[in-house]
Protein backbone atom coordinates (compact mmCIF):
# COMPACT_ATOMS: atom_id res chain seq x y z
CA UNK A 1 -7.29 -10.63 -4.35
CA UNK A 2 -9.98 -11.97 -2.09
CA UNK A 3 -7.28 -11.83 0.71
CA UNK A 4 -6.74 -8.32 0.52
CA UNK A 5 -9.98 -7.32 1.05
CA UNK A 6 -9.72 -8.81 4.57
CA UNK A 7 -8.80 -5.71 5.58
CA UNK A 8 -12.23 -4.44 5.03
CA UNK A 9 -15.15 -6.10 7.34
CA UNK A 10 -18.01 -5.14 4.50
CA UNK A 11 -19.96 -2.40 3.23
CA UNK A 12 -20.76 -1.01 -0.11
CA UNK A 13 -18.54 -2.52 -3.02
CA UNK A 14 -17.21 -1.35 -6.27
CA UNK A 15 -16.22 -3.06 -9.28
CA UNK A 16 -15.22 -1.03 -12.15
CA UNK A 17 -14.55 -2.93 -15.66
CA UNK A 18 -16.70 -5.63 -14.36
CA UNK A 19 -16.10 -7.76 -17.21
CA UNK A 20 -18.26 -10.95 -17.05
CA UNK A 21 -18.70 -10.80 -13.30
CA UNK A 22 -15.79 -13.60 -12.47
CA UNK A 23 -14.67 -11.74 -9.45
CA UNK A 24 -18.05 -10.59 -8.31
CA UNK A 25 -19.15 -13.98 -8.09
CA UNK A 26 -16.40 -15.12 -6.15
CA UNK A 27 -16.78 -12.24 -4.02
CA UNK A 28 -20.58 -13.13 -3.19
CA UNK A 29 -19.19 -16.82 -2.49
CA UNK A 30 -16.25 -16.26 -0.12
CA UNK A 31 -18.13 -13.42 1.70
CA UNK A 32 -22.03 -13.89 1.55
CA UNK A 33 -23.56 -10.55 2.78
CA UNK A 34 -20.62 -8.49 4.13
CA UNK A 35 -20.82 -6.77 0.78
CA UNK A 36 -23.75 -4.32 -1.18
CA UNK A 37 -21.85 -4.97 -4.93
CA UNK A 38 -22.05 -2.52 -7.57
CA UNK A 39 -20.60 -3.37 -10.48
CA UNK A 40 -19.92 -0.78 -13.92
CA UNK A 41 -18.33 -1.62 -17.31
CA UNK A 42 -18.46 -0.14 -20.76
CA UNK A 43 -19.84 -2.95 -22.43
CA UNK A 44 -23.47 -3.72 -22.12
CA UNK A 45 -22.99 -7.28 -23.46
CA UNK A 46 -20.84 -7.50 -20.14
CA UNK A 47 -23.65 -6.18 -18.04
CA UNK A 48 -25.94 -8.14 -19.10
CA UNK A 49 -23.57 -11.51 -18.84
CA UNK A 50 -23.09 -10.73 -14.95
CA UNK A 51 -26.91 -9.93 -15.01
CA UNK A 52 -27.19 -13.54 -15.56
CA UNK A 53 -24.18 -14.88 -13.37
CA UNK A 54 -25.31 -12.55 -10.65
CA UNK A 55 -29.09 -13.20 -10.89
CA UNK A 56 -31.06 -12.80 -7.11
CA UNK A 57 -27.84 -11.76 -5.47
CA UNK A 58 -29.00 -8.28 -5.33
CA UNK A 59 -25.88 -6.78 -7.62
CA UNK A 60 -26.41 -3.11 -8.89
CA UNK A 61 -25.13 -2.64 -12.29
CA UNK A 62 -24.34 0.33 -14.55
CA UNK A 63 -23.10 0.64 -18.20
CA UNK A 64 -20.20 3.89 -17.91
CA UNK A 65 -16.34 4.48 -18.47
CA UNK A 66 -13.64 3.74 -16.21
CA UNK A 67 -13.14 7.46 -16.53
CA UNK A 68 -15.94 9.17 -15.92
CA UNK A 69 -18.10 6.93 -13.39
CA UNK A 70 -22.14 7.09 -12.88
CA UNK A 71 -21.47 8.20 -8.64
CA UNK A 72 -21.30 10.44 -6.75
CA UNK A 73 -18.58 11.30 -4.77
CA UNK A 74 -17.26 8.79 -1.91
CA UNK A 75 -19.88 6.27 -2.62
CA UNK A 76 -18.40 3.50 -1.53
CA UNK A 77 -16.04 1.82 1.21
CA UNK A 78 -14.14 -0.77 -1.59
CA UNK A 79 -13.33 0.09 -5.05
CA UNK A 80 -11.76 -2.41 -6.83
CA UNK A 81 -10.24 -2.11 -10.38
CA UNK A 82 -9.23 -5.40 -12.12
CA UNK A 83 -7.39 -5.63 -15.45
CA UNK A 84 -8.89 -1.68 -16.56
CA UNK A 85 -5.33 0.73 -15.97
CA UNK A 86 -3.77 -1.51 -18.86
CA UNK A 87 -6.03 0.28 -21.52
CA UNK A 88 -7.34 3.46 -20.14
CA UNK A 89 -5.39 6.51 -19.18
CA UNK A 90 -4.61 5.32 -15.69
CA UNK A 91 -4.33 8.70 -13.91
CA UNK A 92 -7.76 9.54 -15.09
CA UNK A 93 -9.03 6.37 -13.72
CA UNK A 94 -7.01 6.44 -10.62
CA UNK A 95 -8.87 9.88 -9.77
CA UNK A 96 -12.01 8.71 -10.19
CA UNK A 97 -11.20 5.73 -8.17
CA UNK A 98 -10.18 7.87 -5.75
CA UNK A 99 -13.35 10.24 -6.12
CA UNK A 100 -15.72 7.52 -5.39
CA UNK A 101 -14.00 6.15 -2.09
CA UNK A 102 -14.94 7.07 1.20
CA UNK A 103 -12.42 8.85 3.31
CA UNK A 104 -11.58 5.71 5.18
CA UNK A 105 -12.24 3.74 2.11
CA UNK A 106 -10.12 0.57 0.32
CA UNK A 107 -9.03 0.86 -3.24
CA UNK A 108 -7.60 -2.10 -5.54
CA UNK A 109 -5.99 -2.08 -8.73
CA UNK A 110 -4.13 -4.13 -10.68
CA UNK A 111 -1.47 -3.90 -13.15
CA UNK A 112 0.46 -6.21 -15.53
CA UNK A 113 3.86 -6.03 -14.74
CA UNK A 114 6.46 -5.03 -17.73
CA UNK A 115 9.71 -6.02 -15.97
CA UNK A 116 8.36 -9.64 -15.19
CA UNK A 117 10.73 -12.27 -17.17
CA UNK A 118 7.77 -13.22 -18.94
CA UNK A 119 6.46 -10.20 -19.87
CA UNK A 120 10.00 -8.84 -21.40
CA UNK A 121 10.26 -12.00 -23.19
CA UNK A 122 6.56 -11.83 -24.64
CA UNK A 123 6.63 -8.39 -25.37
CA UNK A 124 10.71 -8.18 -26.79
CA UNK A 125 11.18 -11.23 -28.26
CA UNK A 126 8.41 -13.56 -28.67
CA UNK A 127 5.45 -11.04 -30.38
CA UNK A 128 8.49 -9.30 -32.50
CA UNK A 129 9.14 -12.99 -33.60
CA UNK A 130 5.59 -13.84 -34.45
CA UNK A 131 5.51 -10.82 -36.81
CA UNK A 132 8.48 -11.33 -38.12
CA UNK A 133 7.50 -14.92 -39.39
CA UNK A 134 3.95 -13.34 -40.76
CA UNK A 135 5.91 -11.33 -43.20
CA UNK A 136 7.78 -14.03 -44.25
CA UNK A 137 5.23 -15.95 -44.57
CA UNK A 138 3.34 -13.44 -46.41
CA UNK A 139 6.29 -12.85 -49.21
CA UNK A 140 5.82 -16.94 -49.58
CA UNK A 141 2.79 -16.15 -50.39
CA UNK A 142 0.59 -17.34 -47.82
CA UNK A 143 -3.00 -15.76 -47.19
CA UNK A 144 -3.21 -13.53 -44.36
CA UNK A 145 -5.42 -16.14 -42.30
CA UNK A 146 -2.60 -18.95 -42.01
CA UNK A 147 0.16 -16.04 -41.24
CA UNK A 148 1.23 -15.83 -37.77
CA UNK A 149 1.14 -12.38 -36.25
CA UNK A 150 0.29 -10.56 -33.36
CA UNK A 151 -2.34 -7.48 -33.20
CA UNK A 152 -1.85 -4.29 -31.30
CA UNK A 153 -2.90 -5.11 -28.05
CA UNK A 154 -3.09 -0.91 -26.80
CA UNK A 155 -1.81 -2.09 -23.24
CA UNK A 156 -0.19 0.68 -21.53
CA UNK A 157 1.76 -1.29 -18.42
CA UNK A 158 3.29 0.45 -15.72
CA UNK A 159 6.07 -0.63 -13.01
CA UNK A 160 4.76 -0.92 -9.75
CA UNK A 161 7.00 2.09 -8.47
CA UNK A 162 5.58 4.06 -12.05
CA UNK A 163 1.94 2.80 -10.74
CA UNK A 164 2.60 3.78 -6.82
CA UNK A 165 3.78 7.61 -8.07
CA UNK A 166 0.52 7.95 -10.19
CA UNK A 167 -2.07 6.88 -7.23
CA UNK A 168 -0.13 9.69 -4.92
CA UNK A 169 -0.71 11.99 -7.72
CA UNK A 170 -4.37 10.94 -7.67
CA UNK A 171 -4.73 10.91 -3.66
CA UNK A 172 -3.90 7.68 -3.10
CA UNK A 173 -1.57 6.26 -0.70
CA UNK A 174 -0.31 2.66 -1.31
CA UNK A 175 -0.43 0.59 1.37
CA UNK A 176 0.14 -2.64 0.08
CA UNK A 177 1.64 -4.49 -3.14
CA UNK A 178 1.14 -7.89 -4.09
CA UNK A 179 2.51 -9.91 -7.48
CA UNK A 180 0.43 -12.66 -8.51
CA UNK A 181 0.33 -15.35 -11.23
CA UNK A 182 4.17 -16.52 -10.58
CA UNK A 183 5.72 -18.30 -13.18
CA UNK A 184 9.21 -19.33 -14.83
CA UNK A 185 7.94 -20.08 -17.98
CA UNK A 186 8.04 -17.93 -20.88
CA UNK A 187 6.01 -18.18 -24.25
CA UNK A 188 4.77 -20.71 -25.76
CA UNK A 189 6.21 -23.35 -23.16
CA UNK A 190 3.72 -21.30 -20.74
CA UNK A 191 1.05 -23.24 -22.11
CA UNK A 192 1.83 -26.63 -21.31
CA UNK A 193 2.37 -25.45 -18.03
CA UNK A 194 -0.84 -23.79 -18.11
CA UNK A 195 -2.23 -26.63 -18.80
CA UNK A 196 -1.24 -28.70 -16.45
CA UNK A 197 -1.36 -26.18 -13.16
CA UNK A 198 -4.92 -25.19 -13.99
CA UNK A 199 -5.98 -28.41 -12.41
CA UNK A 200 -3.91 -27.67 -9.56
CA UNK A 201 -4.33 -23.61 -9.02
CA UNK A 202 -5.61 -20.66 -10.44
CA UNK A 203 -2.92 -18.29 -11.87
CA UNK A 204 -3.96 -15.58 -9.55
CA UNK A 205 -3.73 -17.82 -6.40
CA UNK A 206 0.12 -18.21 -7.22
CA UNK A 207 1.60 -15.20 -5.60
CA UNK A 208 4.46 -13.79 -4.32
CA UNK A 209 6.06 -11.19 -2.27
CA UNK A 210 9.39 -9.80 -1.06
CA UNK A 211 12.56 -10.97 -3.15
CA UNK A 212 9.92 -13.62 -4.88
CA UNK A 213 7.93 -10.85 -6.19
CA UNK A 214 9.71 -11.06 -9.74
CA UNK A 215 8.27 -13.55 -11.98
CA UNK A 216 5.23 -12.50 -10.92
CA UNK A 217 3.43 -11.71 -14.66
CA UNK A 218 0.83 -9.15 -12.70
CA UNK A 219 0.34 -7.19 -9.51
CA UNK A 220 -1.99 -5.73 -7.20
CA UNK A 221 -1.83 -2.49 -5.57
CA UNK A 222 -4.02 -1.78 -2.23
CA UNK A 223 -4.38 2.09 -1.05
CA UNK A 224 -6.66 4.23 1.01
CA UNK A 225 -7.03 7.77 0.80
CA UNK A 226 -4.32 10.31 1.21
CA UNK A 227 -5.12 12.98 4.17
């Protein structure tokens, strides 16, 4: 992610669905003042966890939807959207995204990508399993707490081709597209190899392009304004 954004030399920053303020603070440690940060997300607990992460860094923060964002229009020169498309109605989000940029401005999304081998396996095989087994288990009688199961996650995941046709739409034009988080595992044999890569690499570091683009579980999109 961070080595997308050098494309951009600085200026005024975006983050919408700011979460706990992971990438914000990586942000304000790879590039120390090239960036004023904003950062928005539904949640006030979240706000007020990268309050605290963020403290004397001079972040702006602001408690509003994905789809309906606290700015005026083309507010800032990066707008960067991590893990938000998934459970909001992306065109809505993408044209707010696209609202807020300035004319020669960056925008970053990303995307969890459905025809990874992982995520077909998760989602087609391995959650249908898990359900499967917690009625089973529950005609065995077992209480609902020791039944395994799955809960409606609401993710709405889009191809990257799907994704690149909706940020046209919005006035977007992709200019770059990036899997990340490569893996060959599958569930649950992802966690042991979780387990012992996270003392080697981040997820996100692992990325891929080109023909290795497939196992990538995620993506990133970069795009600038449409003339």
């Amino acid at each position: 992610m961070l080595g997308i954004l050098d494309r951009c030399p600085g200026g005024d920053l975006l983050d919408v669905g700011c979460g706990p303020g992971m990438f914000v603070r990586r942000v304000l440690d790879a590039r120390p003042g090239d960036f004023r940060i904003t950062a928005v997300d539904q949640s006030p607990a979240m706000i007020a966890e990268i309050a605290g992460r963020t403290a004397g860094a001079g972040v702006e923060l602001a408690v509003g939807e994905a789809e309906a964002l606290p700015f005026p229009d083309a507010s800032f020169d990066v707008v960067v959207a991590m893990g938000v498309l998934e459970y909001c109605d992306p065109s809505m989000v993408l044209r707010e995204l696209d609202r807020v940029v300035r004319p020669d401005g960056l925008v970053v999304v990303s995307m969890l990508n459905p025809l990874s081998p992982y995520r077909l396996f998760e989602w087609g095989v391995y959650w249908p399993l898990l359900r499967l087994l917690g009625q089973v288990e529950g005609l065995l009688g077992l209480t609902p707490e020791r039944r395994h199961g799955v809960p409606k996650s609401g993710i709405r995941a889009l191809s990257a081709g799907r994704l690149r046709r909706r940020m046209r739409d919005a006035g977007l034009c992709p200019v770059d597209v990036v899997h990340y988080d490569v893996t060959s595992s599958v569930p649950p044999f992802d966690r042991l190899v979780w387990r012992w890569t996270r003392r080697h690499e981040r997820p996100a570091d692992t990325v891929g392009r080109g023909r290795w683009r497939w196992p990538g579980t995620a993506y990133l999109v970069a795009a600038t304004r449409c003339w």
